[in-house]
N, C-alpha and C. Protein backbone atom coordinates (compact mmCIF):
# COMPACT_ATOMS: atom_id res chain seq x y z
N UNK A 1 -12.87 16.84 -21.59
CA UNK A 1 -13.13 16.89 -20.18
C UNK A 1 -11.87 17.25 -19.40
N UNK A 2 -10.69 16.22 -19.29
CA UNK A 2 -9.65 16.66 -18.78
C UNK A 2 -8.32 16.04 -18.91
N UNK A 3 -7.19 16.25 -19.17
CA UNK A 3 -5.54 15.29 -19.85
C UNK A 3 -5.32 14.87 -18.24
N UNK A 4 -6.05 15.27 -17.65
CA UNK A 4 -5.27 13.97 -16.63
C UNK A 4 -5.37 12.69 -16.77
N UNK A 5 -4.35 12.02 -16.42
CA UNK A 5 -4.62 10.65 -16.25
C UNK A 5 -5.09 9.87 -15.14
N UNK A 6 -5.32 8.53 -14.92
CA UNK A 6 -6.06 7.76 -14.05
C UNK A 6 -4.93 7.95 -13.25
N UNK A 7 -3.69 7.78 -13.11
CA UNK A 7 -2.62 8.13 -12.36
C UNK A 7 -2.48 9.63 -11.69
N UNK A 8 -2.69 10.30 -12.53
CA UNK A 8 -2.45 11.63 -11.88
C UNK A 8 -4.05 11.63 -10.68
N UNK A 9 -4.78 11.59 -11.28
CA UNK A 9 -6.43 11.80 -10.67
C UNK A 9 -5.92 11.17 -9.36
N UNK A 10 -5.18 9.80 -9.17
CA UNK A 10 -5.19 8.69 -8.61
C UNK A 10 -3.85 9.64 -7.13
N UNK A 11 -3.23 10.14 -7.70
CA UNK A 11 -2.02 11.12 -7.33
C UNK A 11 -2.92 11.86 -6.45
N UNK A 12 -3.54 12.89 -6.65
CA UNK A 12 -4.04 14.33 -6.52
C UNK A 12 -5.30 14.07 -5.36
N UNK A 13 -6.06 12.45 -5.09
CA UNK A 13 -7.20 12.20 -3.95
C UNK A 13 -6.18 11.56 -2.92
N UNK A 14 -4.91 11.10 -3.62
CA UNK A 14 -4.54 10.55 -3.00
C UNK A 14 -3.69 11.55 -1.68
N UNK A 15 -2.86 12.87 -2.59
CA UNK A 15 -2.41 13.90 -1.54
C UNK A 15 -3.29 14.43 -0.82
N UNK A 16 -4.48 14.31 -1.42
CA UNK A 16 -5.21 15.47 -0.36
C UNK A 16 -6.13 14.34 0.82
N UNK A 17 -6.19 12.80 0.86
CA UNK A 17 -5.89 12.12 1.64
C UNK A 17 -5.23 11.96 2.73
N UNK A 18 -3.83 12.01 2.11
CA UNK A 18 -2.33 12.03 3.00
C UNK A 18 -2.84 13.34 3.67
N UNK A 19 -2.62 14.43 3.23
CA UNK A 19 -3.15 15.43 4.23
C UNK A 19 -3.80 15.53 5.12
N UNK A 20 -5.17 15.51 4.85
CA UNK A 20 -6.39 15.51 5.70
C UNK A 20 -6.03 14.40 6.87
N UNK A 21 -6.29 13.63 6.12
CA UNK A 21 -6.18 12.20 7.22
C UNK A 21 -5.44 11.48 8.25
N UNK A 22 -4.02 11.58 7.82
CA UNK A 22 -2.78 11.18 8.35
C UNK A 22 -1.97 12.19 8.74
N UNK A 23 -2.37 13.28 8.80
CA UNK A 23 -1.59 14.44 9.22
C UNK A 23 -0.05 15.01 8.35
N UNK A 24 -0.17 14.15 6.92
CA UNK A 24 0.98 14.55 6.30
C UNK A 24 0.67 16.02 5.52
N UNK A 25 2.12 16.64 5.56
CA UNK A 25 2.03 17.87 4.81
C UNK A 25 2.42 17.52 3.29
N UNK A 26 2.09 18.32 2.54
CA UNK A 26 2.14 18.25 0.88
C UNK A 26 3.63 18.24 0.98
N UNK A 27 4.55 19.17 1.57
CA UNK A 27 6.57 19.07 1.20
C UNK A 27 6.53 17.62 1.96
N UNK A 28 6.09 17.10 2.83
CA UNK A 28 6.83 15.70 3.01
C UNK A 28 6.38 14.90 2.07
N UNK A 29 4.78 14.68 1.37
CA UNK A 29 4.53 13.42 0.83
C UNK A 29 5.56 13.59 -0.37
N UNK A 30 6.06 15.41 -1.14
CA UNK A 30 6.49 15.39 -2.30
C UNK A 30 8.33 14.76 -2.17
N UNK A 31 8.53 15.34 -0.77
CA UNK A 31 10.18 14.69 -0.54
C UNK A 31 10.08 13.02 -0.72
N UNK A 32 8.94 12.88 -0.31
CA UNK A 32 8.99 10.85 -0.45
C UNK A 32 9.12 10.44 -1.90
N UNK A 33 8.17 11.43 -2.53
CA UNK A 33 7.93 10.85 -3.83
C UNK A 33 9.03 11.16 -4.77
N UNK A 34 9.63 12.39 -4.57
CA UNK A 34 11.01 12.73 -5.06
C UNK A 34 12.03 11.39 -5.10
N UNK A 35 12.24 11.18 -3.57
CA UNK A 35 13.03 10.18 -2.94
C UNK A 35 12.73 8.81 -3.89
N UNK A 36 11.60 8.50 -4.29
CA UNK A 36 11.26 7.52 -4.84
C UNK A 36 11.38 7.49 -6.27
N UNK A 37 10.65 8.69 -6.67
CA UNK A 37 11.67 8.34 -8.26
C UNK A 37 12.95 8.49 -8.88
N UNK A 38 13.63 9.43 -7.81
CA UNK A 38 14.91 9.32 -7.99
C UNK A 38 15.98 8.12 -7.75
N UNK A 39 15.55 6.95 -6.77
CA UNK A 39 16.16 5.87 -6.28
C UNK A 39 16.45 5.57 -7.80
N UNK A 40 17.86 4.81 -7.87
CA UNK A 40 18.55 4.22 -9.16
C UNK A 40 19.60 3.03 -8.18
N UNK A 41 19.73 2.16 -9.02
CA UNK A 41 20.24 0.97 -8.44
C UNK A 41 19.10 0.48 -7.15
N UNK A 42 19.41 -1.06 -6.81
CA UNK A 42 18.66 -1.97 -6.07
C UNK A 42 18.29 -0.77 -4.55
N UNK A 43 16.74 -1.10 -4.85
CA UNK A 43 16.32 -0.04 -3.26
C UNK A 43 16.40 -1.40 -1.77
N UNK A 44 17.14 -0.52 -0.49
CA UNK A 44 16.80 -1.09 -0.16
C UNK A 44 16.40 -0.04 1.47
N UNK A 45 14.89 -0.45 1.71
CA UNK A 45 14.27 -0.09 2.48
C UNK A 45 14.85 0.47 3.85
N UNK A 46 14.35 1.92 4.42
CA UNK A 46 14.29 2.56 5.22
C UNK A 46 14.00 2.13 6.85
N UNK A 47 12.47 1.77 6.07
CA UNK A 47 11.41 1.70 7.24
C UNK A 47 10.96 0.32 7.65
N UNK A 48 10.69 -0.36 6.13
CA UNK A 48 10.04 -1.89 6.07
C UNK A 48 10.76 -2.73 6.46
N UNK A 49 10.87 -3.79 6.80
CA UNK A 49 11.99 -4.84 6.72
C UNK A 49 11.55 -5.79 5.91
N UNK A 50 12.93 -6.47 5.19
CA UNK A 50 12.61 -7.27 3.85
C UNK A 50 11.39 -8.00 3.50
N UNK A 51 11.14 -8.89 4.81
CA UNK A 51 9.57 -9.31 4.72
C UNK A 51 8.74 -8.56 4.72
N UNK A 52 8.38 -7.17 4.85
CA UNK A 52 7.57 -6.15 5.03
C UNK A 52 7.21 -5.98 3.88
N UNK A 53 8.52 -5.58 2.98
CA UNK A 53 8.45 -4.74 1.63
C UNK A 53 7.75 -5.74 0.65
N UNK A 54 8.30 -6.86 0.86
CA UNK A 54 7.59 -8.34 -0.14
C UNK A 54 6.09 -7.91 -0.41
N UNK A 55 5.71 -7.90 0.89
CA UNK A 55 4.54 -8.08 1.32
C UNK A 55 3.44 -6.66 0.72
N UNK A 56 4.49 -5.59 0.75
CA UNK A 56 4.13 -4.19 0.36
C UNK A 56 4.00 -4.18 -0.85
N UNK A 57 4.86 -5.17 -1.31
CA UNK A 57 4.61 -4.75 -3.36
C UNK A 57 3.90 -6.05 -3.34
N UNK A 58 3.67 -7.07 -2.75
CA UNK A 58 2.75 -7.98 -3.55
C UNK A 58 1.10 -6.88 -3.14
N UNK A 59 0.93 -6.62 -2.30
CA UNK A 59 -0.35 -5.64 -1.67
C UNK A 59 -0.69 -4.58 -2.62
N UNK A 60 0.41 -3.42 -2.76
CA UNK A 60 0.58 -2.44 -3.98
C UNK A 60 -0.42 -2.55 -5.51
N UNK A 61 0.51 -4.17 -6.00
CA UNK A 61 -0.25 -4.26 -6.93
C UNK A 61 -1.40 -4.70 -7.19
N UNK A 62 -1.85 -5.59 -5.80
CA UNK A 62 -2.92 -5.82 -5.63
C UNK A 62 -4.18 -4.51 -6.15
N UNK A 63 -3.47 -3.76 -5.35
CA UNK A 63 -4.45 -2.76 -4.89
C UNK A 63 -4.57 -1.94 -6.49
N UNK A 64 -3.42 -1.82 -6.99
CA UNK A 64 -3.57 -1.14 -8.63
C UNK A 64 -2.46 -1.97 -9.29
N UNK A 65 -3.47 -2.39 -9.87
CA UNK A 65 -2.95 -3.83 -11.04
C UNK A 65 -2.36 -3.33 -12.20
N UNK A 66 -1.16 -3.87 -13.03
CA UNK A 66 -0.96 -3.52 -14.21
C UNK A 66 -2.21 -3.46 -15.46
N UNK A 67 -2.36 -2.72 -16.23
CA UNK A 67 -3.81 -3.12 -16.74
C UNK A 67 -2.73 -2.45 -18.43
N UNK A 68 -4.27 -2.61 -19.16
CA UNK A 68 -3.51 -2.65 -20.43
C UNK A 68 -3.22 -0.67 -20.88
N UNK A 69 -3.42 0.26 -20.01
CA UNK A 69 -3.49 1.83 -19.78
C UNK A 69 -2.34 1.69 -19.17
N UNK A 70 -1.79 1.86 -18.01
CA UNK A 70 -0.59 2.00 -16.84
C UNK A 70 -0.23 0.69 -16.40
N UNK A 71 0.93 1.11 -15.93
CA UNK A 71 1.80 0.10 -15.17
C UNK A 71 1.11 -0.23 -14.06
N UNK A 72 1.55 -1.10 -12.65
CA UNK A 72 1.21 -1.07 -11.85
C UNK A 72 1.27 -0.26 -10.51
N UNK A 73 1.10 -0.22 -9.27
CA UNK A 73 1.70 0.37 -8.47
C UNK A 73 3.30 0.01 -8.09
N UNK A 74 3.80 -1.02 -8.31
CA UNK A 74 5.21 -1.19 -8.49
C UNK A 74 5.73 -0.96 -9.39
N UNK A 75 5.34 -0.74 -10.41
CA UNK A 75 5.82 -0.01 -11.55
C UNK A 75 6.21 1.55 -11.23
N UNK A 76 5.21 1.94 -10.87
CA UNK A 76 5.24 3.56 -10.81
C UNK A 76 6.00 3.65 -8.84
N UNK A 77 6.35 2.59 -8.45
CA UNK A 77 7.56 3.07 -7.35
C UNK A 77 6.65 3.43 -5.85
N UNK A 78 5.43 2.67 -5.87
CA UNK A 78 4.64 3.37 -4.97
C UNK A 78 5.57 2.21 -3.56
N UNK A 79 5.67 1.10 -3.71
CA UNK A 79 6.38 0.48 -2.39
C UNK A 79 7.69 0.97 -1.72
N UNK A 80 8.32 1.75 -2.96
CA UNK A 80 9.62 2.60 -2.40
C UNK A 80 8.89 3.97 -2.16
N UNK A 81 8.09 4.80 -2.38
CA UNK A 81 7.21 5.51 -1.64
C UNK A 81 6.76 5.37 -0.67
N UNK A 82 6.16 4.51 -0.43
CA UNK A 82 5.41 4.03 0.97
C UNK A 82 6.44 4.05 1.81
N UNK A 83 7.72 3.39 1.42
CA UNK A 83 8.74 3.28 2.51
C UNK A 83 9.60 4.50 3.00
N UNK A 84 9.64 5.86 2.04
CA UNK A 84 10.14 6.80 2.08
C UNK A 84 8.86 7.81 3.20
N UNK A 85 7.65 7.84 3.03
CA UNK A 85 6.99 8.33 3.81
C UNK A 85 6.40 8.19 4.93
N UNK A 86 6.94 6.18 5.25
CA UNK A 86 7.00 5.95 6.66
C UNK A 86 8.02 6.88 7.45
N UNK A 87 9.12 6.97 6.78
CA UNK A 87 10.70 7.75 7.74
C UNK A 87 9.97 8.75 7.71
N UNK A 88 9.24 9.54 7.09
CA UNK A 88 8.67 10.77 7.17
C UNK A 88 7.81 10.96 8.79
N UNK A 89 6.45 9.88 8.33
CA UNK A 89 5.84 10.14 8.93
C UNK A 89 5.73 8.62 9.87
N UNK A 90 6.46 8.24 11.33
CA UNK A 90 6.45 7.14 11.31
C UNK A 90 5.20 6.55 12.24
N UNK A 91 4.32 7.48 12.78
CA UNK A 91 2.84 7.13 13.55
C UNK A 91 2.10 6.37 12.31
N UNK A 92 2.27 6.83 11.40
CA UNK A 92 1.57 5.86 10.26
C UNK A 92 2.77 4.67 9.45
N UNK A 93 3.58 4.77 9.60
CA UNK A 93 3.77 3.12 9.92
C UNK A 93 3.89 2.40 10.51
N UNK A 94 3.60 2.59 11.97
CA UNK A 94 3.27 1.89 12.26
C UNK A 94 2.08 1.11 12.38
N UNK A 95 1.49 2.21 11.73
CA UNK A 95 -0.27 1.72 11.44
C UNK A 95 -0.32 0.78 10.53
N UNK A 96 0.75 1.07 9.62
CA UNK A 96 0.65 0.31 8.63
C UNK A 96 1.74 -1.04 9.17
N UNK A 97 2.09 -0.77 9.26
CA UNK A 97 3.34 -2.21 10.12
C UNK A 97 2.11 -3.14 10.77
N UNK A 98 1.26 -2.88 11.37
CA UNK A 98 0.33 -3.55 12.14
C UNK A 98 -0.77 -4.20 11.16
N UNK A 99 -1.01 -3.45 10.13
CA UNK A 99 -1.66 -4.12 9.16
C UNK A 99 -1.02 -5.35 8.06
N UNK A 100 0.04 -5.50 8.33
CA UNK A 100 0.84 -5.88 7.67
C UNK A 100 1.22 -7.31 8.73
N UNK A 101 1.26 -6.99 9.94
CA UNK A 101 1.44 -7.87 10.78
C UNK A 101 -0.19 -8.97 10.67
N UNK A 102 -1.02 -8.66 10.97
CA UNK A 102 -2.32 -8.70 10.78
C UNK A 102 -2.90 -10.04 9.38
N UNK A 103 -2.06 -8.73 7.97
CA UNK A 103 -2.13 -9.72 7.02
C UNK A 103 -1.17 -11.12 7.05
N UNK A 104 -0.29 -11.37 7.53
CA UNK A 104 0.19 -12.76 7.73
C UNK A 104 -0.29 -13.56 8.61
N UNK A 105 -0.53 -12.36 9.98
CA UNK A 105 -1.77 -13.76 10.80
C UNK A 105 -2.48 -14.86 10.05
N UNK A 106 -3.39 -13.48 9.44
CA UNK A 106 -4.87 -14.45 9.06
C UNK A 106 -4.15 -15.29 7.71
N UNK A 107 -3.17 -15.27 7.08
CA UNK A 107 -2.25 -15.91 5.60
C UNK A 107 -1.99 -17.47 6.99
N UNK A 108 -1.58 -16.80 7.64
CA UNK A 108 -0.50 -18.06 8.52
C UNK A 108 -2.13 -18.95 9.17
N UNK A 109 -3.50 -18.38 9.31
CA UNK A 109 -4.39 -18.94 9.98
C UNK A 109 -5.25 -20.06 9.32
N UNK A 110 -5.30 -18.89 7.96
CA UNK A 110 -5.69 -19.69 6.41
C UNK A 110 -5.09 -20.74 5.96
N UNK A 111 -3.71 -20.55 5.82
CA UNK A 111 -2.49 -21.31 4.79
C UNK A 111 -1.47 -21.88 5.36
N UNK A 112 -1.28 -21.49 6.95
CA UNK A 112 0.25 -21.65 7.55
C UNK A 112 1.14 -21.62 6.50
N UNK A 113 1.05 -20.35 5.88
CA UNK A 113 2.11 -19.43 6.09
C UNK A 113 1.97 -18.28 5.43
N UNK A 114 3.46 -17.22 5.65
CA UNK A 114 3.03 -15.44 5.48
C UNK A 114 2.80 -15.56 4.25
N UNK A 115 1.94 -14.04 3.92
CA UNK A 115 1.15 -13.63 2.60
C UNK A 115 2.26 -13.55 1.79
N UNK A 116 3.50 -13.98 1.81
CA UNK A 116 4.07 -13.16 0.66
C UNK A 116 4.28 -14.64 -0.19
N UNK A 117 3.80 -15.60 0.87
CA UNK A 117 4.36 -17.19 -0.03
C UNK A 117 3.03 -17.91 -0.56
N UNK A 118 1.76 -17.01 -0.29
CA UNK A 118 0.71 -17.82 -0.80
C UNK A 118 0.64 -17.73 -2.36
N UNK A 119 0.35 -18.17 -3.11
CA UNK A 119 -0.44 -18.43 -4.33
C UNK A 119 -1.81 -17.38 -4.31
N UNK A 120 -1.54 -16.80 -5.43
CA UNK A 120 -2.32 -15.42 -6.13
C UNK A 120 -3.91 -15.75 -5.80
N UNK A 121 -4.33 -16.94 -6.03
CA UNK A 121 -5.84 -17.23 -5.30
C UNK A 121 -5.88 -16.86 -4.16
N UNK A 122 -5.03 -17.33 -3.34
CA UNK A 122 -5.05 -17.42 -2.13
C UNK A 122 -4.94 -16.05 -0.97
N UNK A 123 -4.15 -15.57 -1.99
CA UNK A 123 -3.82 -14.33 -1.65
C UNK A 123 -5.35 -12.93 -1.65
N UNK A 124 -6.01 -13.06 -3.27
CA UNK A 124 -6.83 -12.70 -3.49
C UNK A 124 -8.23 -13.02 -2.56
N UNK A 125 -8.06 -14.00 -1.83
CA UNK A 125 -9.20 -14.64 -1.32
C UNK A 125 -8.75 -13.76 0.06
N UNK A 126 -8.16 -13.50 0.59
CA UNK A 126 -7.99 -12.65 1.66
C UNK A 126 -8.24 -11.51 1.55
N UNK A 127 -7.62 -10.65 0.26
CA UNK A 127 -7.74 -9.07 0.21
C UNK A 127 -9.00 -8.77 -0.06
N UNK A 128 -9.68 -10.08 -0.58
CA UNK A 128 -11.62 -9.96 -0.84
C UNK A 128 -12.38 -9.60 0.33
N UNK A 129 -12.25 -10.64 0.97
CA UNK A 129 -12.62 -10.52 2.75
C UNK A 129 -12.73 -9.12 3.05
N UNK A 130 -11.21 -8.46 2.96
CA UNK A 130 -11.64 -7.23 3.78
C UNK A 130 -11.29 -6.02 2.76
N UNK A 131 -11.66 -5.78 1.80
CA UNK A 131 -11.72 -5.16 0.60
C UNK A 131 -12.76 -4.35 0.61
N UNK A 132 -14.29 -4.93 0.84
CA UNK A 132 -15.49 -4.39 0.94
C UNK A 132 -16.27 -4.14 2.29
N UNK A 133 -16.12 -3.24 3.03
CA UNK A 133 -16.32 -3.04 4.62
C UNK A 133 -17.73 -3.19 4.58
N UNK A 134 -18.09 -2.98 3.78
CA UNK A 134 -20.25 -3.56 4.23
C UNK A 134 -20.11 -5.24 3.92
N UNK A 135 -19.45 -5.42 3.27
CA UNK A 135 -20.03 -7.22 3.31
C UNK A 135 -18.70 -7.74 4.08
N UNK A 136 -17.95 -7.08 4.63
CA UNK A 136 -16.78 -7.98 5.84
C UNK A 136 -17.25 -8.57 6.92
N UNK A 137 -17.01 -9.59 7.26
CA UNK A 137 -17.09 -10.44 8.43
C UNK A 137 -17.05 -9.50 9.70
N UNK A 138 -17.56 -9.86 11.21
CA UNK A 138 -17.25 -9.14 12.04
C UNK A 138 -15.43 -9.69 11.99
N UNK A 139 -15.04 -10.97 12.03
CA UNK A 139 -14.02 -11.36 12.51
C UNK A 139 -12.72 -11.36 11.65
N UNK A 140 -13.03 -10.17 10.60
CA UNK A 140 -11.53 -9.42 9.78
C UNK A 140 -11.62 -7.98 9.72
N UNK A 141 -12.84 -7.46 10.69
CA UNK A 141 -12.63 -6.36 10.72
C UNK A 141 -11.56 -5.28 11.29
N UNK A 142 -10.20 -5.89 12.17
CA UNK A 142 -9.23 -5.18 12.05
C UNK A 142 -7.96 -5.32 10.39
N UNK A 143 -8.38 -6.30 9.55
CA UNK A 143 -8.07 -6.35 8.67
C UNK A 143 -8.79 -5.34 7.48
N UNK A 144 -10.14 -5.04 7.77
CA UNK A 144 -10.46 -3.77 6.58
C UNK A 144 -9.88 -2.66 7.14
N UNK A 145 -10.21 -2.33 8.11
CA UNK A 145 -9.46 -0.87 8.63
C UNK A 145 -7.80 -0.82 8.11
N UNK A 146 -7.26 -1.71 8.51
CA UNK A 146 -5.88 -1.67 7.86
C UNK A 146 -5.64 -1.57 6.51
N UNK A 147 -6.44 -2.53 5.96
CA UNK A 147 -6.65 -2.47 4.16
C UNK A 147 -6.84 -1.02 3.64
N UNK A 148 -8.02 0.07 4.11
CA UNK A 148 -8.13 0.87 3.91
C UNK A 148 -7.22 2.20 4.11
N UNK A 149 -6.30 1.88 4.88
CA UNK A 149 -5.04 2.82 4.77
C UNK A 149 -4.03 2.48 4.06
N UNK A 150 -4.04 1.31 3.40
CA UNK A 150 -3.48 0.47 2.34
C UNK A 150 -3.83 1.28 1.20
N UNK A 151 -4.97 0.90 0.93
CA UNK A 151 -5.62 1.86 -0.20
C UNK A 151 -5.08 3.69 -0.33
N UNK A 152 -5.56 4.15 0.65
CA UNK A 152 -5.16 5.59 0.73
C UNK A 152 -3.45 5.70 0.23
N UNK A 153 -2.31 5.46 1.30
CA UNK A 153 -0.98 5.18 0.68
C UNK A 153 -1.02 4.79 -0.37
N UNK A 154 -1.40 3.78 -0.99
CA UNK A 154 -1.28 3.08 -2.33
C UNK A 154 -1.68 4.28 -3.57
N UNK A 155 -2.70 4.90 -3.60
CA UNK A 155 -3.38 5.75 -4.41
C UNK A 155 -2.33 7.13 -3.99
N UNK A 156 -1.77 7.47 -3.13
CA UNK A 156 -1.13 8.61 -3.14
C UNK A 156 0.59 8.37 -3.84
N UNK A 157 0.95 7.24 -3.65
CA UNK A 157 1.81 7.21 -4.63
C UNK A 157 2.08 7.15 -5.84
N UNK A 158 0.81 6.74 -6.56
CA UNK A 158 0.38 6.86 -7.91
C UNK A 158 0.89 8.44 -8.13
């Protein structure tokens, strides 16, 4: 059928995503991704701020888990991606900054306190909520919309 991998496939919906959607061009998402696998020694973020990035790779892998095929999305460098194609493109991080803001609300509303200190249940019990936009609550629905550009970034750094 075809030698791509779940990564590459995962790569290739994911650029033509970034494109369409977010108004990125193919030379910026590839300068990010350059930028990202080339980083050597400790990264430290552009765009995110330290609590941001926590929050970005615990989310990341959420979103693509290490499995017993590929690494995870922190494996393959997608949170130092994400952060390289905010400086790129920064109308979408702030989209994403807001989703991010958003996810500690409802962590801090749930748990008192941010997503990056909950416990993996706990954590999971949130990204469930707004994971599936037909069975979401009216009252996390600015949390799926955000999730879902989560997803898109996440899959284009693959």
């Amino acid at each position: 059928m075809t030698d791509l991998s779940r990564r590459d496939m995962l790569g290739i919906l994911g650029m033509a995503v970034m494109s369409g959607a977010f108004g990125c061009t193919s030379d910026g998402v590839e300068r990010a991704a350059r930028k990202a696998r080339e980083a050597s020694g400790p990264f430290t973020p552009e765009f995110f701020t330290e609590p941001e990035l926590r929050t970005v790779r615990i989310l990341a892998d959420i979103v693509i888990p290490k499995d017993e095929r590929s690494g995870s999305a922190g494996d393959a460098n997608v949170p130092e991606f994400m952060d390289h194609i905010m400086v790129e493109y920064p109308s979408n991080g702030e989209r994403l900054r807001k989703g991010l803001a958003w996810l500690d609300g409802e962590s801090r509303k749930r748990h008192q306190k941010p997503f990056d200190e909950l416990a993996e249940a706990e954590r999971l019990a949130i990204v469930d909520a707004i994971a599936w936009p037909k069975k979401a609550s009216e009252d996390v629905r600015e949390g799926v919309e955000c999730f879902n550009h989560w997803l898109d970034h996440t899959a284009t750094g693959i």
